[in-house]
C-alpha atoms as a PDB file:
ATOM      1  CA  UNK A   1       0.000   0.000   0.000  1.00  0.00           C
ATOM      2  CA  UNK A   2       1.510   3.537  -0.741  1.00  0.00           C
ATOM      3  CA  UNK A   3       2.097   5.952   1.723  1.00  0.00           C
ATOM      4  CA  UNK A   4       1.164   9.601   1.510  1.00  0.00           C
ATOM      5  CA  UNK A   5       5.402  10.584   0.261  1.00  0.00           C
ATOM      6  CA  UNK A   6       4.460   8.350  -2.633  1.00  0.00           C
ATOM      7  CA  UNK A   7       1.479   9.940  -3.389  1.00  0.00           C
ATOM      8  CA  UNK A   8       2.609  13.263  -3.434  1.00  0.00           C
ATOM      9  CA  UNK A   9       5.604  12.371  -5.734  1.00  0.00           C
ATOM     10  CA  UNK A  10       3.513  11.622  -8.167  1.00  0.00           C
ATOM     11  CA  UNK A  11       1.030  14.223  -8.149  1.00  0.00           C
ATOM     12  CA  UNK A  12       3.664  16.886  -6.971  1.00  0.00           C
ATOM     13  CA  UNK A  13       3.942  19.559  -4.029  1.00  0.00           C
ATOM     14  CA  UNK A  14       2.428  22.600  -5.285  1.00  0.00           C
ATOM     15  CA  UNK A  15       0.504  24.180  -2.629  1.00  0.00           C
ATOM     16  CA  UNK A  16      -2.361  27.175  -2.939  1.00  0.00           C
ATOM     17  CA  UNK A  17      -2.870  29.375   0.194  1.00  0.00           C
ATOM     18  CA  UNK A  18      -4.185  33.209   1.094  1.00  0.00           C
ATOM     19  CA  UNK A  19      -3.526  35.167   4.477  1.00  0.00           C
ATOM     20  CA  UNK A  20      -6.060  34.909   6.697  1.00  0.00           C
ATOM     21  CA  UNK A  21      -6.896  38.762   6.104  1.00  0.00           C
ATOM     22  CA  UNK A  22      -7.719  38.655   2.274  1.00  0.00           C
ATOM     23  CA  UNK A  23     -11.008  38.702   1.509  1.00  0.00           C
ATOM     24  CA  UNK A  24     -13.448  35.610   0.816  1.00  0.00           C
ATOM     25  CA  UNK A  25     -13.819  37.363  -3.109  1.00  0.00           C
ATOM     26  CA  UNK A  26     -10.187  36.739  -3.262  1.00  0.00           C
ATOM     27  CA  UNK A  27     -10.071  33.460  -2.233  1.00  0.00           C
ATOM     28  CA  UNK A  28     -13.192  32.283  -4.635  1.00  0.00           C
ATOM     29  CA  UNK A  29     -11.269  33.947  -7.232  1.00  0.00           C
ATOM     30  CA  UNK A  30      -7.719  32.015  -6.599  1.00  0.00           C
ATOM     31  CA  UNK A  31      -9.777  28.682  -5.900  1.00  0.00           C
ATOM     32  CA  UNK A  32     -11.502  29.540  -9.797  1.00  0.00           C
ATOM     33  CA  UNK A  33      -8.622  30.182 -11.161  1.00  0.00           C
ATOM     34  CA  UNK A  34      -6.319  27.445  -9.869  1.00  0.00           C
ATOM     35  CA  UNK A  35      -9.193  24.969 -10.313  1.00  0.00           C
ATOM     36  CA  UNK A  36      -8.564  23.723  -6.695  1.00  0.00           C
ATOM     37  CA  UNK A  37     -11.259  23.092  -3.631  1.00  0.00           C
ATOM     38  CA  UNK A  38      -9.397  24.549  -1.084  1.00  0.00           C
ATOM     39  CA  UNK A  39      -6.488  27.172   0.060  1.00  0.00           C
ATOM     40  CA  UNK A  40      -4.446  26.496   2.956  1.00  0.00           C
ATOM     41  CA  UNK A  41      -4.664  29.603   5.191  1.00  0.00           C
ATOM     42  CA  UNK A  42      -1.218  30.517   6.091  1.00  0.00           C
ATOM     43  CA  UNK A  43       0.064  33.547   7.783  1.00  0.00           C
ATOM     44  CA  UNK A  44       4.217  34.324   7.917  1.00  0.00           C
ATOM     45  CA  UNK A  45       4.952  30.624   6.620  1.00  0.00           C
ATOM     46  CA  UNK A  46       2.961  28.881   9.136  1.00  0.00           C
ATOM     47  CA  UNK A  47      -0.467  26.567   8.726  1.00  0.00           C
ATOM     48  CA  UNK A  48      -3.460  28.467  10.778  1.00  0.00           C
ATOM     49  CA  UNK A  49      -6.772  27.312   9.001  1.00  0.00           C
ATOM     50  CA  UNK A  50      -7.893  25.987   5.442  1.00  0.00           C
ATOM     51  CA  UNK A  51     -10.793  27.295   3.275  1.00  0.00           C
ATOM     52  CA  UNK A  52     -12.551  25.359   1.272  1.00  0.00           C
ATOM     53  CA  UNK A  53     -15.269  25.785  -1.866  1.00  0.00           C
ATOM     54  CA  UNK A  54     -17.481  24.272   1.229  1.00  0.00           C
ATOM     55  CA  UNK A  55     -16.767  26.634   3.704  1.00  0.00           C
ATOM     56  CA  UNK A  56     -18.258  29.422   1.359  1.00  0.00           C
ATOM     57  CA  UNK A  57     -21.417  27.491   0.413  1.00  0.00           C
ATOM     58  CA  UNK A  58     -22.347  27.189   4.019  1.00  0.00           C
ATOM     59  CA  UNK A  59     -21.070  29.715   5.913  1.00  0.00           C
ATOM     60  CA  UNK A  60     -21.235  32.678   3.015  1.00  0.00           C
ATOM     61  CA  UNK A  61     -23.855  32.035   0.800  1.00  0.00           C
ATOM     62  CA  UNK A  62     -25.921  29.781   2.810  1.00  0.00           C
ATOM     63  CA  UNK A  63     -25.502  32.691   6.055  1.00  0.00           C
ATOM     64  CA  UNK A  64     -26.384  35.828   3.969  1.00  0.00           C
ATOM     65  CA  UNK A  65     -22.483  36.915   4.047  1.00  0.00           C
ATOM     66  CA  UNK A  66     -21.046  39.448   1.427  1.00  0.00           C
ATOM     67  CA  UNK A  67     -17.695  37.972  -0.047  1.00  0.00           C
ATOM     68  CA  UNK A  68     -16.066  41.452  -0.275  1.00  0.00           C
ATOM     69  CA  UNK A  69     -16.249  42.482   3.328  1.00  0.00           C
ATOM     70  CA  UNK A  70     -15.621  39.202   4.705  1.00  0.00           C
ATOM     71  CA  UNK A  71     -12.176  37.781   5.838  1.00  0.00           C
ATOM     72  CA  UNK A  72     -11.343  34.275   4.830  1.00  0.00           C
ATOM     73  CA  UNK A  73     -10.308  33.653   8.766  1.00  0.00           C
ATOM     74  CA  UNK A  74     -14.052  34.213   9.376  1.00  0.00           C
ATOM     75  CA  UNK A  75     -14.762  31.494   7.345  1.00  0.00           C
ATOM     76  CA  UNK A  76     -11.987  29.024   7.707  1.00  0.00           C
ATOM     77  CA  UNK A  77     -11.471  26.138   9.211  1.00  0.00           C
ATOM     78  CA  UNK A  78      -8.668  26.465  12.150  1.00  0.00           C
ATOM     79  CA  UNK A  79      -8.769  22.926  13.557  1.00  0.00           C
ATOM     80  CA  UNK A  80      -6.908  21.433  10.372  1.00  0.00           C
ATOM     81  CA  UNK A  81      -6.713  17.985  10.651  1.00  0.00           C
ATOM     82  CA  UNK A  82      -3.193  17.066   8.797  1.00  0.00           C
ATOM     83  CA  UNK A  83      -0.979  14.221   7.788  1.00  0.00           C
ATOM     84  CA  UNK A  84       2.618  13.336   7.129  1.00  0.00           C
ATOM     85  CA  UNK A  85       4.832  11.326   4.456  1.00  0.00           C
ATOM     86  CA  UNK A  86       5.265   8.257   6.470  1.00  0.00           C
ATOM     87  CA  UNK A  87       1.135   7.880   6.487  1.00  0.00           C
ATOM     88  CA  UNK A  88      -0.683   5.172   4.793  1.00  0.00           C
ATOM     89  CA  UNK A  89      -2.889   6.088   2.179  1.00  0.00           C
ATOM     90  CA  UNK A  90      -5.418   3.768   3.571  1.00  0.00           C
ATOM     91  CA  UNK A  91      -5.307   5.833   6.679  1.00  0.00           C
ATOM     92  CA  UNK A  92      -6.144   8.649   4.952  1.00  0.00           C
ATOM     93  CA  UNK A  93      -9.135   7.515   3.265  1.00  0.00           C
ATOM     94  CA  UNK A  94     -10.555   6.095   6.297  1.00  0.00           C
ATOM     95  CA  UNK A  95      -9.755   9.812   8.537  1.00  0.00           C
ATOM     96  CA  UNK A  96     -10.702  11.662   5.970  1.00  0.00           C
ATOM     97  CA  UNK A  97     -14.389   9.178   5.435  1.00  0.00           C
ATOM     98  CA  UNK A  98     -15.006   9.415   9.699  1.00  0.00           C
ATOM     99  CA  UNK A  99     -14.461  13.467   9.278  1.00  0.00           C
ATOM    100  CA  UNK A 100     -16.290  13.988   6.362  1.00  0.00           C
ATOM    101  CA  UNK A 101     -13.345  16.120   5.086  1.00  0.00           C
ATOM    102  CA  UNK A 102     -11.464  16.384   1.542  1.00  0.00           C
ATOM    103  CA  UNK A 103      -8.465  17.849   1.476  1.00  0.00           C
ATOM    104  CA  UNK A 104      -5.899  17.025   4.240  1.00  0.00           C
ATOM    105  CA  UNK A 105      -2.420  19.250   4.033  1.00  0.00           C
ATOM    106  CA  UNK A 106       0.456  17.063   4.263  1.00  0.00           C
ATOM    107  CA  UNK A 107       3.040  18.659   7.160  1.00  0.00           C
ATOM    108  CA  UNK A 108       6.637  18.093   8.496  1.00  0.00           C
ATOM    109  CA  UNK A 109       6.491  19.370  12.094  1.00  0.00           C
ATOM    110  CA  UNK A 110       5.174  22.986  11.040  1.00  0.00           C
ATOM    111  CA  UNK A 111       6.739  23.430   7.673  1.00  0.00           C
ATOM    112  CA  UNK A 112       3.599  22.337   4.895  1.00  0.00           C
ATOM    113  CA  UNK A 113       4.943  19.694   2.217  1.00  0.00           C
ATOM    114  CA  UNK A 114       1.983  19.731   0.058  1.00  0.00           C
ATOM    115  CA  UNK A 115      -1.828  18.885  -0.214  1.00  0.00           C
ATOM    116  CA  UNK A 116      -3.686  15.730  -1.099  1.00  0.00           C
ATOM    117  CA  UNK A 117      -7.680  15.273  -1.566  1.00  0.00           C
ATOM    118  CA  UNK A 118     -10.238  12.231  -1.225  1.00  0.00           C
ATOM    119  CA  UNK A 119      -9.518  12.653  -5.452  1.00  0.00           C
ATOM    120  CA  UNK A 120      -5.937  11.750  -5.219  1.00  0.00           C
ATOM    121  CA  UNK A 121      -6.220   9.081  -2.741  1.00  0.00           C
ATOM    122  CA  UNK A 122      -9.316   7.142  -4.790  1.00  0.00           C
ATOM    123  CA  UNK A 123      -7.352   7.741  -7.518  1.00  0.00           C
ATOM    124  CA  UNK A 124      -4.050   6.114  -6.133  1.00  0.00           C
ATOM    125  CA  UNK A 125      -6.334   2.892  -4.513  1.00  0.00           C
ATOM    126  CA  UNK A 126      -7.783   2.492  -7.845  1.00  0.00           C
ATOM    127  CA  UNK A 127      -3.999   2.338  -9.579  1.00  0.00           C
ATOM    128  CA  UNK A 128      -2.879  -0.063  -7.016  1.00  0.00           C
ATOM    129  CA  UNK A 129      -6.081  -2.919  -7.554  1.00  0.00           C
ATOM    130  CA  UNK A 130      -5.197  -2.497 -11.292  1.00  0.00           C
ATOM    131  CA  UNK A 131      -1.738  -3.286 -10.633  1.00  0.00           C
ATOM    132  CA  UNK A 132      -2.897  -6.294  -8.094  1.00  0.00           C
ATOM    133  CA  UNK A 133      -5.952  -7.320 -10.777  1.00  0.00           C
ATOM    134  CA  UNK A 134      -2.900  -7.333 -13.594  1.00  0.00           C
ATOM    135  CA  UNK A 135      -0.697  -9.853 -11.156  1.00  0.00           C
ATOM    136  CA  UNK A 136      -3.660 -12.203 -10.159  1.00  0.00           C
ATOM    137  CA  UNK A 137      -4.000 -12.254 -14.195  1.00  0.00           C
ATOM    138  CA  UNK A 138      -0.569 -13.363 -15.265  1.00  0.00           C
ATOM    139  CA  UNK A 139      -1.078 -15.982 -12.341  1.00  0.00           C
ATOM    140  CA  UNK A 140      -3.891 -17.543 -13.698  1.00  0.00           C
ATOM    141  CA  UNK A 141      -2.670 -17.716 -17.299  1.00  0.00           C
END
């Protein structure tokens, strides 16, 4: 089974994130234009909250909020729930299942080593039953 360093070499470390004082408008507008589901909220280097296309729906839209006069930190999420390189990507699925999340940052003590989302991890269970399916194959023949 792969563990979360796997996964992220392949898909790669690139990481999206907006200060905690920009506006939600600006962080709708990154999300659009980076085609992403979520920023990491990160202020001087350091992880404080995520914000996600979910956050907006229910908090802004669904609560009557404008998007130009609120800050993303009044919308984020500041418990992040996080994972490391060493992780199994089983783990992962399961945490992320029980908390109903979909994007979990990826950390090294406090410094943030990338992102990875229920998407990546479906995707990288689904590669590794091939691979199994393609063994049990060459077995039977």
């Amino acid at each position: 089974m792969q563990r979360v360093g796997d996964l992220l070499s392949d898909k790669g470390t690139d990481v999206f994130s907006i200060a905690p004082a920009a506006t939600v408008a600006e962080a709708v507008d990154l999300m659009a234009e980076r085609s992403v589901g979520s920023l990491l909220v990160m202020q001087e280097g350091a992880l404080c909250g995520i914000v996600t296309e979910r956050d907006y729906a229910r908090k802004v839209v669904a609560g009557g909020m404008s998007t130009e006069n609120t800050c993303v930190a009044d919308i984020m999420t500041a418990d992040v729930l996080t994972t490391h390189v060493e992780q199994h990507i089983d783990e992962c699925m399961m945490l992320m299942t029980e908390k109903r999340i979909r994007h979990l940052p990826v950390v090294d003590g406090a410094r943030v080593l990338g992102i990875i989302s229920i998407g990546d991890l479906m995707k990288a269970i689904v590669s590794d039953n091939q691979r199994a399916i393609g063994a049990l194959d060459e077995l039977a023949d």
